[in-house]
PDB file of N, CA and C in Angstrom:
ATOM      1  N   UNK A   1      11.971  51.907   0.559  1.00  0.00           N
ATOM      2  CA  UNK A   1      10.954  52.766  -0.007  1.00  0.00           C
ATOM      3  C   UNK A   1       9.726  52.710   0.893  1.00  0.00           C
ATOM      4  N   UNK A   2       9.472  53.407   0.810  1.00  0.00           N
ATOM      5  CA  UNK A   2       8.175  53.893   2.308  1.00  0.00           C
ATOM      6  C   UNK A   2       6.955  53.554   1.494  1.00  0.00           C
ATOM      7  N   UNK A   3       5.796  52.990   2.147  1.00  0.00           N
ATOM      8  CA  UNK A   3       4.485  52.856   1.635  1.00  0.00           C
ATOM      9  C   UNK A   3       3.771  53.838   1.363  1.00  0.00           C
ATOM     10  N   UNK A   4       2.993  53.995   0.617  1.00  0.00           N
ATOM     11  CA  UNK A   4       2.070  54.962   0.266  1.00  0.00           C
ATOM     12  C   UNK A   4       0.460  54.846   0.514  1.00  0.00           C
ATOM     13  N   UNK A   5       0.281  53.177   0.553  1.00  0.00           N
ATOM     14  CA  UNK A   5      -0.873  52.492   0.379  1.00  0.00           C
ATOM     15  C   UNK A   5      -1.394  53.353   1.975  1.00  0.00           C
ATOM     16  N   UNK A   6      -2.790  53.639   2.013  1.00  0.00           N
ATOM     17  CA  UNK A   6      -3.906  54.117   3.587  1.00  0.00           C
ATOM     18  C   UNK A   6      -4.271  52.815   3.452  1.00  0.00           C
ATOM     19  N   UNK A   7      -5.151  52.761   4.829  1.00  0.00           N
ATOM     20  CA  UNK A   7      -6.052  52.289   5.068  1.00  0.00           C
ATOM     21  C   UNK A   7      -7.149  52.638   4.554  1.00  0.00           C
ATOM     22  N   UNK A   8      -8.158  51.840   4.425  1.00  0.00           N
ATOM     23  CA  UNK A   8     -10.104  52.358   3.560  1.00  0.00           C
ATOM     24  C   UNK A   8     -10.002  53.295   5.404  1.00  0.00           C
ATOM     25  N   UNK A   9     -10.978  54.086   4.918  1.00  0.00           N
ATOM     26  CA  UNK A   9     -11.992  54.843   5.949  1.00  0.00           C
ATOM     27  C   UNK A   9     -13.193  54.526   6.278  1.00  0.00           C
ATOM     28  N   UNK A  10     -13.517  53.180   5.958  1.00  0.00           N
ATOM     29  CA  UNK A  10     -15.001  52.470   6.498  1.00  0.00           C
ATOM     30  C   UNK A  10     -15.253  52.631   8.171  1.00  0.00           C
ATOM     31  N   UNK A  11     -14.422  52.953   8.611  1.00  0.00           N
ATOM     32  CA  UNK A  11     -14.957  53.013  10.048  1.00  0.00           C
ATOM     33  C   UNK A  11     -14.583  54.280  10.880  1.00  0.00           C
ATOM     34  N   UNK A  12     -14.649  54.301  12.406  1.00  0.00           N
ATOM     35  CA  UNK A  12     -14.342  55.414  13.113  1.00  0.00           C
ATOM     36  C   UNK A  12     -12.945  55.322  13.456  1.00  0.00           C
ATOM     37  N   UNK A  13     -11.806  55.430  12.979  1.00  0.00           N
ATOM     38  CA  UNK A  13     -10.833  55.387  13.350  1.00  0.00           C
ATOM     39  C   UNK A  13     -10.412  55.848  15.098  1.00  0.00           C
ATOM     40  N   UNK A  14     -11.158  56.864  15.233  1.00  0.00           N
ATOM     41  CA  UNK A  14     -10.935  57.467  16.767  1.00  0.00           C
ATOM     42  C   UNK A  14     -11.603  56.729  17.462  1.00  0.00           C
ATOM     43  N   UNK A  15     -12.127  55.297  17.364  1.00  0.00           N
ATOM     44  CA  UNK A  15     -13.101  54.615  18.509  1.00  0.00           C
ATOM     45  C   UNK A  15     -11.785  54.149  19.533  1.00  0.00           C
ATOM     46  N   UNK A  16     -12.253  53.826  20.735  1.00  0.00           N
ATOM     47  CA  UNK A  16     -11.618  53.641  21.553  1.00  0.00           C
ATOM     48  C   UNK A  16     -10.727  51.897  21.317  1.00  0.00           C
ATOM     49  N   UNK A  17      -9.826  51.577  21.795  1.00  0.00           N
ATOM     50  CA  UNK A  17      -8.865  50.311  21.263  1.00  0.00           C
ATOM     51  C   UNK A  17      -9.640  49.344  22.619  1.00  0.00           C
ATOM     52  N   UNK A  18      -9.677  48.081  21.642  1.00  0.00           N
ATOM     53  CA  UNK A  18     -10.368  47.059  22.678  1.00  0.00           C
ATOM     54  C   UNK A  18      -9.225  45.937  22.940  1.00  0.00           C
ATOM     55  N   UNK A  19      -9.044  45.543  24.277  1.00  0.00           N
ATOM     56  CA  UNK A  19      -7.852  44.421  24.056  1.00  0.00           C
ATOM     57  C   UNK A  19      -8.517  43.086  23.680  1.00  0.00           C
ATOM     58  N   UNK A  20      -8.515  42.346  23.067  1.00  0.00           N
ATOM     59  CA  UNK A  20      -8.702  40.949  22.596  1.00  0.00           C
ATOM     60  C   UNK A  20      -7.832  39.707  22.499  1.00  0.00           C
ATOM     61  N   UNK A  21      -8.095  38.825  22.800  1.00  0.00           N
ATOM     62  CA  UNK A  21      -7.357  37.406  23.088  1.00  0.00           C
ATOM     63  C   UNK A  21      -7.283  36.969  21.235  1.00  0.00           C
ATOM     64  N   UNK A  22      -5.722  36.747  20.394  1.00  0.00           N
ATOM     65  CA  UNK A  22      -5.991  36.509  19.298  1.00  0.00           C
ATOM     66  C   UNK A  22      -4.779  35.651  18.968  1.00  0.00           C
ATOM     67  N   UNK A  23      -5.070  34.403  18.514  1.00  0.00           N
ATOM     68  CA  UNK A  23      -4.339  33.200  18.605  1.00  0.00           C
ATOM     69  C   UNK A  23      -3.645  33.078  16.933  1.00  0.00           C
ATOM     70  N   UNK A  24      -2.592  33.080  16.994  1.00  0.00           N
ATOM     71  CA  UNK A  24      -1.572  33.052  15.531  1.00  0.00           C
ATOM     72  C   UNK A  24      -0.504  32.708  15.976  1.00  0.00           C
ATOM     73  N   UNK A  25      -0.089  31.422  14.626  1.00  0.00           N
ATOM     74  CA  UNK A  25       0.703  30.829  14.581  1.00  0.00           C
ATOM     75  C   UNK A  25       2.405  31.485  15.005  1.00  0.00           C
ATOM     76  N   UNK A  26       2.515  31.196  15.756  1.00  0.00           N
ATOM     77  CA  UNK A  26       3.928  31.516  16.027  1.00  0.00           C
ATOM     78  C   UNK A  26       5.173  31.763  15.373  1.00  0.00           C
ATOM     79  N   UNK A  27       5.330  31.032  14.263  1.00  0.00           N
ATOM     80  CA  UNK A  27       6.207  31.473  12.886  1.00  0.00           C
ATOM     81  C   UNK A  27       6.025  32.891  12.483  1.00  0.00           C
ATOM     82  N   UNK A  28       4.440  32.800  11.745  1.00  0.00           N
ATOM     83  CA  UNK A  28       4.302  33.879  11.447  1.00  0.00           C
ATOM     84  C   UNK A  28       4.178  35.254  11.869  1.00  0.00           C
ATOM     85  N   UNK A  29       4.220  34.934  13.136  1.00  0.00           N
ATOM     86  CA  UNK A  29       4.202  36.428  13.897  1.00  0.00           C
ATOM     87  C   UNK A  29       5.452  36.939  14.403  1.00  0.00           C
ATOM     88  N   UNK A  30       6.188  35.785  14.055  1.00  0.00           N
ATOM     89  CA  UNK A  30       8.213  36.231  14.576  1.00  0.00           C
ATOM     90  C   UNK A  30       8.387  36.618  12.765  1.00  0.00           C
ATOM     91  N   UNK A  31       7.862  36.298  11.785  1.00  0.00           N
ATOM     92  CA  UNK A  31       8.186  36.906  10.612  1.00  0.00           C
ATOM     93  C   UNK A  31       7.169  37.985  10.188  1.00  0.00           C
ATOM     94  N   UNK A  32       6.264  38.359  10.788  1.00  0.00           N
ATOM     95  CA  UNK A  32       6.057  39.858  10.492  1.00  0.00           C
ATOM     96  C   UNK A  32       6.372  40.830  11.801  1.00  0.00           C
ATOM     97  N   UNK A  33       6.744  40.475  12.987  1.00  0.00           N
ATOM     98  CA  UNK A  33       7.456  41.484  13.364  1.00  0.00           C
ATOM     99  C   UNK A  33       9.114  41.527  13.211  1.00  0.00           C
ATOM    100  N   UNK A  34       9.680  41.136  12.036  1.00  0.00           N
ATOM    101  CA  UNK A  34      10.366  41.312  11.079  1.00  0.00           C
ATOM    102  C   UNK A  34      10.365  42.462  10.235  1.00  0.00           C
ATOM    103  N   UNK A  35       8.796  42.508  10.060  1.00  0.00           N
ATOM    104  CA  UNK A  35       8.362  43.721   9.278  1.00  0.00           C
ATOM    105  C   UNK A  35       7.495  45.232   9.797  1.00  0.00           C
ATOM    106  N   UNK A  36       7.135  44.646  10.733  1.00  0.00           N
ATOM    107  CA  UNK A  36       6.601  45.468  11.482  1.00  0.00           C
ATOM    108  C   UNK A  36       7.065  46.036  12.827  1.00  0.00           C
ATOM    109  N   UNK A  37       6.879  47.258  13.562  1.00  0.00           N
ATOM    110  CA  UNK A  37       7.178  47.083  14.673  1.00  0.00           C
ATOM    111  C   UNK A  37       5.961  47.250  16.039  1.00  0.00           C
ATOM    112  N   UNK A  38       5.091  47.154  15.127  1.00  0.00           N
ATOM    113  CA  UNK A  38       3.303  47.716  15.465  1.00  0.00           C
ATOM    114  C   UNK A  38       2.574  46.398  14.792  1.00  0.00           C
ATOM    115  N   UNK A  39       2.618  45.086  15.046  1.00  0.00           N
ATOM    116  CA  UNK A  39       1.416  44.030  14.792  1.00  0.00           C
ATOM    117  C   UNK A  39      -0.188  44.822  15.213  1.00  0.00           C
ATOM    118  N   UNK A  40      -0.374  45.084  16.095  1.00  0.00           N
ATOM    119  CA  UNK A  40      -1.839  45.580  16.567  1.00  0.00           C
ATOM    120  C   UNK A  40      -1.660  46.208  15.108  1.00  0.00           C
ATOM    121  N   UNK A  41      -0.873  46.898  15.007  1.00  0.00           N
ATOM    122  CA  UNK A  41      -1.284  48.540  14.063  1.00  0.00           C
ATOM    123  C   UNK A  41      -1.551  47.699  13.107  1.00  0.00           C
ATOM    124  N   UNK A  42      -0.250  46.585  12.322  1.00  0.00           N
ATOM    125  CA  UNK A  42      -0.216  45.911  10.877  1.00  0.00           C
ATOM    126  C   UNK A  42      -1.900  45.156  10.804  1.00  0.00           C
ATOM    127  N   UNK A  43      -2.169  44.693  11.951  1.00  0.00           N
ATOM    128  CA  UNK A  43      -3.366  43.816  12.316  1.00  0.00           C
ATOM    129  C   UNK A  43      -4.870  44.599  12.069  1.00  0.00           C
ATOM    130  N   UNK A  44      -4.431  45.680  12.334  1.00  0.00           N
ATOM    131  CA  UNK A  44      -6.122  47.093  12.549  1.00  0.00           C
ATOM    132  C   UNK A  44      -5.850  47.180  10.589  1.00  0.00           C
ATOM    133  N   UNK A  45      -4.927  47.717  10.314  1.00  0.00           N
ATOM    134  CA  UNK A  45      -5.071  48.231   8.759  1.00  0.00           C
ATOM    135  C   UNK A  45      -5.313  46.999   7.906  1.00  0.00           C
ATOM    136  N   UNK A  46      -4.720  46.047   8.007  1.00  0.00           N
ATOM    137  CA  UNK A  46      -5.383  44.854   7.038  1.00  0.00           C
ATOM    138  C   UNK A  46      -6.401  44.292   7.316  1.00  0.00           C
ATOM    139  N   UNK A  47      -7.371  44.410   8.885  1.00  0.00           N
ATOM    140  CA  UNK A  47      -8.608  43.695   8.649  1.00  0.00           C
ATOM    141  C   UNK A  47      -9.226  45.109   8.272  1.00  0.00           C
ATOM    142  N   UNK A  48      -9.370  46.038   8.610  1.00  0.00           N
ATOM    143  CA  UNK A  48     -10.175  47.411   7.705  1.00  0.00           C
ATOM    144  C   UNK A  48     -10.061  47.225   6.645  1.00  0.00           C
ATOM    145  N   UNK A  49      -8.913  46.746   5.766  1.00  0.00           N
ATOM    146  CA  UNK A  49      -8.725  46.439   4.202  1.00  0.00           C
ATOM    147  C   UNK A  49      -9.685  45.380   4.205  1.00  0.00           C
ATOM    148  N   UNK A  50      -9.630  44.585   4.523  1.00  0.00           N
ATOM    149  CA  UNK A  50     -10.745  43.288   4.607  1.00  0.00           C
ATOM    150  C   UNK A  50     -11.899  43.872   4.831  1.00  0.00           C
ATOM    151  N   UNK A  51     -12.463  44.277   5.543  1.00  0.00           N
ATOM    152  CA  UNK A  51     -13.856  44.492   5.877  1.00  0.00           C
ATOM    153  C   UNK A  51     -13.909  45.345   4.697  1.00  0.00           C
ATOM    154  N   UNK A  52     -13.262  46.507   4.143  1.00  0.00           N
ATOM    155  CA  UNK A  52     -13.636  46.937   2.917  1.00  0.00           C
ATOM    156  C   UNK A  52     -13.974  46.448   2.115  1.00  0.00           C
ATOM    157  N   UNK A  53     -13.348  45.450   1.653  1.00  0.00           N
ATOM    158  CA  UNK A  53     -12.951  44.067   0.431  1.00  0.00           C
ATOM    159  C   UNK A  53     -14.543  43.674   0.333  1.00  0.00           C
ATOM    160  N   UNK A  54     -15.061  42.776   1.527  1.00  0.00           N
ATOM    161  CA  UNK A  54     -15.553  42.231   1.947  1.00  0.00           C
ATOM    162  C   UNK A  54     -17.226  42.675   1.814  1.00  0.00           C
ATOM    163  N   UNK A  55     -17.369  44.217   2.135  1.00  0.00           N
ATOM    164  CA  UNK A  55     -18.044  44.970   1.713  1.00  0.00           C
ATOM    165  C   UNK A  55     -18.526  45.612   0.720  1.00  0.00           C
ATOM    166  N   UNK A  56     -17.291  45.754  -0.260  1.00  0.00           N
ATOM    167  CA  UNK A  56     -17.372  45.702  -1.572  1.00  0.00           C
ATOM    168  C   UNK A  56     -17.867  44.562  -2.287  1.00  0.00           C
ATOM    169  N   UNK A  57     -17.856  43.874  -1.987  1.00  0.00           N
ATOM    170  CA  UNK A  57     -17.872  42.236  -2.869  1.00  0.00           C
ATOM    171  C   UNK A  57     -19.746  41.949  -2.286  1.00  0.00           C
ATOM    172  N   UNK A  58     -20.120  41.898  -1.139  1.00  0.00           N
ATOM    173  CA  UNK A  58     -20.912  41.998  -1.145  1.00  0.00           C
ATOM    174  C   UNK A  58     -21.951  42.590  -1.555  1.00  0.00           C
ATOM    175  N   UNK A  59     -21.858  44.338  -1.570  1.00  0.00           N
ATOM    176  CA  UNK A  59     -22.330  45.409  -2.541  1.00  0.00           C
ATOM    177  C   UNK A  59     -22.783  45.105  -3.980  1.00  0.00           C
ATOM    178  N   UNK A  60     -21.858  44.466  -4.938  1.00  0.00           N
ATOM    179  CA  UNK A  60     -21.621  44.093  -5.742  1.00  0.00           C
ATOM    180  C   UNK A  60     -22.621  43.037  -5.918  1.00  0.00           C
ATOM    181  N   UNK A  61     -22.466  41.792  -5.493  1.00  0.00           N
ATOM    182  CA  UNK A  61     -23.503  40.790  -5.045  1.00  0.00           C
ATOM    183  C   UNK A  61     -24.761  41.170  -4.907  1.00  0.00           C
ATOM    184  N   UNK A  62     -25.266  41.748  -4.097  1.00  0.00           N
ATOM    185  CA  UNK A  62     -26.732  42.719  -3.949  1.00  0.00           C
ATOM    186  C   UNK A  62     -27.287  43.361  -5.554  1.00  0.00           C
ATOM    187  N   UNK A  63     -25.949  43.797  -6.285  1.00  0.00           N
ATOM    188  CA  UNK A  63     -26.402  44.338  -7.435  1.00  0.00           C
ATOM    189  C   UNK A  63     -26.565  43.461  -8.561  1.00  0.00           C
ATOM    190  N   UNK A  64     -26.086  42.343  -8.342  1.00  0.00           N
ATOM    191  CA  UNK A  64     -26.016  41.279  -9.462  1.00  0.00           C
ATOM    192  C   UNK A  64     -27.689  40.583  -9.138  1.00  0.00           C
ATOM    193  N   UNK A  65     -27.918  40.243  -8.238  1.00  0.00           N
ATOM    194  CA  UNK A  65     -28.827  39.570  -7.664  1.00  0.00           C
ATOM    195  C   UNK A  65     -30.758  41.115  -8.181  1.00  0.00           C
ATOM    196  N   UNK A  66     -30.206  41.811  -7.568  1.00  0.00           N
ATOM    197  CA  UNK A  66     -31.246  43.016  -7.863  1.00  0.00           C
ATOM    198  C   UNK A  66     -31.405  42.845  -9.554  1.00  0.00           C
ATOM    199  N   UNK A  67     -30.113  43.193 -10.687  1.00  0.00           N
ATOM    200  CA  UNK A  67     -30.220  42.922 -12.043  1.00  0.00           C
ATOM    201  C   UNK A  67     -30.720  41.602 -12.168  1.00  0.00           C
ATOM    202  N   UNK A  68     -30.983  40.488 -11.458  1.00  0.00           N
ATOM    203  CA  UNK A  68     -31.530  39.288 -12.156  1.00  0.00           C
ATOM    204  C   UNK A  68     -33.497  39.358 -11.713  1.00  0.00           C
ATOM    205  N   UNK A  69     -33.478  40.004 -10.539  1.00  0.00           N
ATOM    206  CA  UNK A  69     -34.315  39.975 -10.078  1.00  0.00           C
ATOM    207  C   UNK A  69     -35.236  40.882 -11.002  1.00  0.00           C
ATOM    208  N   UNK A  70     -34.709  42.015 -11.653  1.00  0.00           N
ATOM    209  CA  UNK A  70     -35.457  43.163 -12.359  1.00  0.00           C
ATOM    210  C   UNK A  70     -35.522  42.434 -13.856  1.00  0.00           C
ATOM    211  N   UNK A  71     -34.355  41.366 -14.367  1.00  0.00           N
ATOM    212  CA  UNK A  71     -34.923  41.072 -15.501  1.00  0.00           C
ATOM    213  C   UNK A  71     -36.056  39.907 -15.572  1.00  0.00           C
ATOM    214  N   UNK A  72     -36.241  39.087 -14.103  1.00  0.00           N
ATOM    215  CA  UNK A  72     -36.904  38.023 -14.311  1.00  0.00           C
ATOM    216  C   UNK A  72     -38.716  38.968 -13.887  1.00  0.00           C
ATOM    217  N   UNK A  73     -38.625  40.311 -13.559  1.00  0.00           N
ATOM    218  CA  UNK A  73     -39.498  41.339 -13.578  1.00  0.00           C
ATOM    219  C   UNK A  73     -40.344  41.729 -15.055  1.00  0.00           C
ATOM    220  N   UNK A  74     -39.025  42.217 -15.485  1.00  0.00           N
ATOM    221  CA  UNK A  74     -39.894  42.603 -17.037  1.00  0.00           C
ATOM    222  C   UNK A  74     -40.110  41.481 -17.842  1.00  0.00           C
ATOM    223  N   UNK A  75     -39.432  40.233 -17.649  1.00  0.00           N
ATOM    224  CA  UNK A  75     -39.850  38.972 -18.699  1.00  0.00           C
ATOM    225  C   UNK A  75     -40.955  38.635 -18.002  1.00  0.00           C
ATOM    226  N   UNK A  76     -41.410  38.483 -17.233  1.00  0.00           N
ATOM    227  CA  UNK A  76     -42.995  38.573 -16.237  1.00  0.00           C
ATOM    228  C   UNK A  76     -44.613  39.843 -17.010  1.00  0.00           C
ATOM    229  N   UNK A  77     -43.908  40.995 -16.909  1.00  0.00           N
ATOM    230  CA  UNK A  77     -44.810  42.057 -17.307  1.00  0.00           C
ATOM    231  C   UNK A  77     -44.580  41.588 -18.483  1.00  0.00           C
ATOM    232  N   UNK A  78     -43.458  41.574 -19.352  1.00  0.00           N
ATOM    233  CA  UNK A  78     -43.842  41.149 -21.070  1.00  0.00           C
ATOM    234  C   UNK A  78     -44.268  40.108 -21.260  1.00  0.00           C
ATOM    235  N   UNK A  79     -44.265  39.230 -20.624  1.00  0.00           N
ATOM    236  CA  UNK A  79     -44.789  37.734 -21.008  1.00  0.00           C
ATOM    237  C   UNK A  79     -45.633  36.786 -20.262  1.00  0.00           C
ATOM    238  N   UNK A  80     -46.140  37.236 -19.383  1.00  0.00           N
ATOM    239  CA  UNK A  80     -46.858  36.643 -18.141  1.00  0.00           C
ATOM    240  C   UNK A  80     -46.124  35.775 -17.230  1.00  0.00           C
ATOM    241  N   UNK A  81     -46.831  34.942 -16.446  1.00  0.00           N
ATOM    242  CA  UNK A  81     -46.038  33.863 -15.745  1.00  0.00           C
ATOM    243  C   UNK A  81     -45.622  32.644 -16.507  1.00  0.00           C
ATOM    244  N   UNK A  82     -44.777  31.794 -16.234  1.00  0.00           N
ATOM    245  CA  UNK A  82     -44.561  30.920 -17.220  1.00  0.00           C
ATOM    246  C   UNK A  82     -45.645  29.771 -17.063  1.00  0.00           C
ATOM    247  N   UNK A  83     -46.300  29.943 -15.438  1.00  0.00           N
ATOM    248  CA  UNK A  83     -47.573  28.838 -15.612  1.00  0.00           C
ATOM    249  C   UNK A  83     -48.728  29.393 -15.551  1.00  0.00           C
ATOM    250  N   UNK A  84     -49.113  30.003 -16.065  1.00  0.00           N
ATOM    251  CA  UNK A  84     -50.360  30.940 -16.686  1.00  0.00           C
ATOM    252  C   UNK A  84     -51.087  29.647 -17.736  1.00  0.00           C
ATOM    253  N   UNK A  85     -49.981  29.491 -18.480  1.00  0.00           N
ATOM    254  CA  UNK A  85     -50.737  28.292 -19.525  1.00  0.00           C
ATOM    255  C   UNK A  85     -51.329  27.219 -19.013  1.00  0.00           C
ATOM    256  N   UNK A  86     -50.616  26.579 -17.422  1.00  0.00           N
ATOM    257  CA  UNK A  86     -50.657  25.614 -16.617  1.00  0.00           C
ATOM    258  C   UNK A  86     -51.944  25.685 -16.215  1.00  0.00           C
ATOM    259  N   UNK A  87     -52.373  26.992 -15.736  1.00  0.00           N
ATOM    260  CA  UNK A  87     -53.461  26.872 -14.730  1.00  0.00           C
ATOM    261  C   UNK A  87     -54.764  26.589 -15.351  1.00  0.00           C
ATOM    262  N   UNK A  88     -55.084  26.170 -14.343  1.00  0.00           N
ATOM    263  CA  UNK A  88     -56.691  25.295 -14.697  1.00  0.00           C
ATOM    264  C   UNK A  88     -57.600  26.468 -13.860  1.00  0.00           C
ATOM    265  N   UNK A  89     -57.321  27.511 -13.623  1.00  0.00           N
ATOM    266  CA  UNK A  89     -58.704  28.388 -12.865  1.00  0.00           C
ATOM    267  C   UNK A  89     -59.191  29.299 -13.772  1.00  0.00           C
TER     268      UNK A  89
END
């Protein structure tokens, strides 16, 4: 049964191919070109899946962090600082 799954489109797909020195275990690369007959290719679509992932999760993060930041905002405007009572000026 043939895949259906793309690659994300986070990047320029038409950029030019760079050769790189990339060190993996030897097992595993006699058992995915088992599966593959294109490693570079299997290698380009799963780190783009990654950098998606990766990007997402971070995104996400930024927004969790922004929601804490906006509620420790309005408990500030509704309630002052918490050492307001503290200060001696």
């Amino acid at each position: 049964m043939a895949s259906t799954w793309t690659p994300p489109m986070g990047y320029d797909r038409n950029a030019p191919k760079r050769a790189i020195n990339v060190t993996i275990n030897a097992d595993l690369l006699t058992q995915a070109r088992a599966y593959t007959r294109n490693v570079s290719g299997t290698l380009e679509e799963l780190l783009a899946a990654y950098v998606e992932q990766e990007r997402a999760r971070r995104r996400a993060e930024d927004a969790a962090i922004d929601r804490v930041v906006d509620g420790a905002n309005r408990f500030q405007a509704a309630n002052g600082f918490l050492s307001d009572e503290f200060s001696n000026l």
